[in-house]
Protein backbone atom coordinates (compact mmCIF):
# COMPACT_ATOMS: atom_id res chain seq x y z
CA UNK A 1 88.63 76.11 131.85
CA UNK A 2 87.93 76.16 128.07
CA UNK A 3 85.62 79.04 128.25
CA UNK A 4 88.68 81.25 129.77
CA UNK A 5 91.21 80.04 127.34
CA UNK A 6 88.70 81.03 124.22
CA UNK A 7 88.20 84.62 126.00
CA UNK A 8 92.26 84.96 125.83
CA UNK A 9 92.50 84.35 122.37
CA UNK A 10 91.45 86.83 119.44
CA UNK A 11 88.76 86.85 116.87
CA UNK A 12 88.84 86.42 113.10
CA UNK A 13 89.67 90.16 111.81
CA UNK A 14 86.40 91.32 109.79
CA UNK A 15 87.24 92.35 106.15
CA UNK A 16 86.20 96.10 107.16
CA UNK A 17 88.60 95.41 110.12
CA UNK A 18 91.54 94.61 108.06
CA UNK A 19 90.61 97.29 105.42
CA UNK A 20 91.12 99.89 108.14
CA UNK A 21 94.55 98.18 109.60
CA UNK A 22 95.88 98.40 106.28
CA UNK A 23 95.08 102.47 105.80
CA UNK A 24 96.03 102.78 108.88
CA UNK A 25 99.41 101.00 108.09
CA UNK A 26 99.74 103.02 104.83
CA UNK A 27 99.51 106.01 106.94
CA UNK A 28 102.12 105.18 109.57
CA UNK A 29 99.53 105.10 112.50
CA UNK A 30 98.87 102.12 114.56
CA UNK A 31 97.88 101.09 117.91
CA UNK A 32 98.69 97.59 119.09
CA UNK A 33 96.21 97.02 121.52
CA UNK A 34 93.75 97.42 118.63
CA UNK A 35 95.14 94.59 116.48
CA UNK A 36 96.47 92.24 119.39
CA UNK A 37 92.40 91.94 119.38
CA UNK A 38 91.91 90.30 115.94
CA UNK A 39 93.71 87.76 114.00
CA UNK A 40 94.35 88.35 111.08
CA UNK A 41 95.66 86.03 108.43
CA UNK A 42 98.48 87.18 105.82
CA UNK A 43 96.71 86.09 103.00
CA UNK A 44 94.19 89.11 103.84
CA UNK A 45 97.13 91.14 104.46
CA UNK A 46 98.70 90.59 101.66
CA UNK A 47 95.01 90.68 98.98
CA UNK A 48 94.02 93.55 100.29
CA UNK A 49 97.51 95.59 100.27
CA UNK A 50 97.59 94.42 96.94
CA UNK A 51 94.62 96.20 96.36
CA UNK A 52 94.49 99.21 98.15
CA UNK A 53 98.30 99.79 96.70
CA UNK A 54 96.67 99.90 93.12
CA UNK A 55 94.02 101.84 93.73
CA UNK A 56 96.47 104.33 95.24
CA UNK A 57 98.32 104.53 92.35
CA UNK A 58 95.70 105.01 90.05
CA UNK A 59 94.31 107.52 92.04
CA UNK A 60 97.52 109.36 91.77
CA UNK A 61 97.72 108.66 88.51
CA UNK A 62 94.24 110.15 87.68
CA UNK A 63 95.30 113.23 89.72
CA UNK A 64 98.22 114.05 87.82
CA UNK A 65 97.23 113.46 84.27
CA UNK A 66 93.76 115.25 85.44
CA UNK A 67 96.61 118.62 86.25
CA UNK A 68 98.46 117.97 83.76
CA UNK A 69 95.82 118.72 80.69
């Protein structure tokens, strides 16, 4: 009985796993099957969108004052 009620629920979301939810997210793509898989906490969510939302920006950043010389 235990053994079927641990197959239900899903597994702790790898950091690679969350990485690519969050790109994904930033992208406006998403399946749903794919992350009713994994659990995922919101502190991850939120250090990691933290994270990939400043590297964004400096990328962009870089870009433009790269042109702009």
């Amino acid at each position: 009985m235990e053994a079927a009620m641990t197959a239900d629920r899903p597994r702790k979301a790898t950091l690679f796993q969350v990485v690519r939810m969050l790109l994904w997210a930033f992208a406006g793509i998403r399946k749903r099957e794919e992350h009713d898989k994994i659990e995922v906490r919101p502190v991850q969510v939120i250090i990691i969108g933290i994270i990939a939302g400043a590297v964004f920006v400096a990328t962009i950043v870089s870009v433009v004052l790269f042109i702009t010389r």
